[in-house]
Protein backbone atom coordinates (compact mmCIF):
# COMPACT_ATOMS: atom_id res chain seq x y z
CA UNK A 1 46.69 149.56 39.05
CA UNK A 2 49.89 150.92 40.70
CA UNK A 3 50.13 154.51 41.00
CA UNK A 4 53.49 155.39 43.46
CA UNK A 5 56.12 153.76 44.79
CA UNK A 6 57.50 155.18 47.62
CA UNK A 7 56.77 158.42 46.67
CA UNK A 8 57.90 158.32 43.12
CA UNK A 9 54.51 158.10 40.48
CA UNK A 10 54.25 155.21 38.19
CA UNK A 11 51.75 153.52 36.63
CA UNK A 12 51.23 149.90 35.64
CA UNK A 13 48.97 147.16 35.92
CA UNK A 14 49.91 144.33 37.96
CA UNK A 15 48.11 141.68 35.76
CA UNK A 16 51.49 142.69 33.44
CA UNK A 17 53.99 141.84 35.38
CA UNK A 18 52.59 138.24 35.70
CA UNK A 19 53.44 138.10 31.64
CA UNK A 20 56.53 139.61 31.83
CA UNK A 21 57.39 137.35 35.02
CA UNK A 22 56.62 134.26 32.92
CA UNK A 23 58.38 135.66 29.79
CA UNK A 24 61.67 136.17 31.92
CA UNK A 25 61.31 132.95 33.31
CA UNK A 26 61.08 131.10 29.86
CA UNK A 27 63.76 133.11 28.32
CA UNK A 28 65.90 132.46 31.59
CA UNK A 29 65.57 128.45 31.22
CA UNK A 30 65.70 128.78 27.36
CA UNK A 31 68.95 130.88 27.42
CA UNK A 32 70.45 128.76 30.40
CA UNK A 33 69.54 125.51 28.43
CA UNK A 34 71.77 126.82 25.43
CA UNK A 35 74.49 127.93 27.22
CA UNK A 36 74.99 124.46 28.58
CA UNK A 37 74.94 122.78 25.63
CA UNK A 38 77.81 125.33 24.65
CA UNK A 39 79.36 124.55 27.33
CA UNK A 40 78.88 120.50 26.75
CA UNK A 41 80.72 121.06 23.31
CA UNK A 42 83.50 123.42 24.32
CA UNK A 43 84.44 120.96 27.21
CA UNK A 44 83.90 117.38 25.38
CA UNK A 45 84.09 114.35 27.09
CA UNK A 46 86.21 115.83 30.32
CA UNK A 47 82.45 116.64 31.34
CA UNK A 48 82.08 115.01 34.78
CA UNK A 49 78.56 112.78 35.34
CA UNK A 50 77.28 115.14 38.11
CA UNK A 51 77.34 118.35 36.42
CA UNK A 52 74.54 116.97 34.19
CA UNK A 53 72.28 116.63 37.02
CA UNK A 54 73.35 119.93 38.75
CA UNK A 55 72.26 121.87 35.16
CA UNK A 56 69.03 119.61 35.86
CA UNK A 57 68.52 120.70 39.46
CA UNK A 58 69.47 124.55 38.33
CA UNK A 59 66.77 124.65 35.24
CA UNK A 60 64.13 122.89 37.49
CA UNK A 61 64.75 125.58 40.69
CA UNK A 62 64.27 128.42 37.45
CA UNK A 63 61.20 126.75 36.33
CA UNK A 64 59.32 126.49 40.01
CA UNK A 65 59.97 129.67 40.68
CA UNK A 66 56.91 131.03 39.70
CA UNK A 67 54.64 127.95 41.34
């Protein structure tokens, strides 16, 4: 249990923040996910090859970051 933070009193328990870490992280790669396939259809087939693999690249550095 946290009780300060420099100085300033909170209180929290750190087995939380590992929820709310994972939460953010699934909503982050969900919410990313969608905005690329917006994206996809606003664009059309001027969609170069590699930006397909950079979106891969970008979701998979979102999803290690809590490993």
């Amino acid at each position: 249990m946290v009780r300060s933070i420099s100085n300033c009193p909170v209180v929290f328990n750190l087995l939380d923040l590992s929820g709310n870490t994972r939460a953010c992280k699934n909503t982050a790669l969900r919410l990313d996910g969608l905005k690329f396939e917006q994206y996809k259809l606003m664009v059309g087939h001027c969609l170069p090859d590699n930006v397909n693999l950079q979106m891969q690249n970008c979701l998979e550095n979102i999803a290690t970051l809590e490993n």
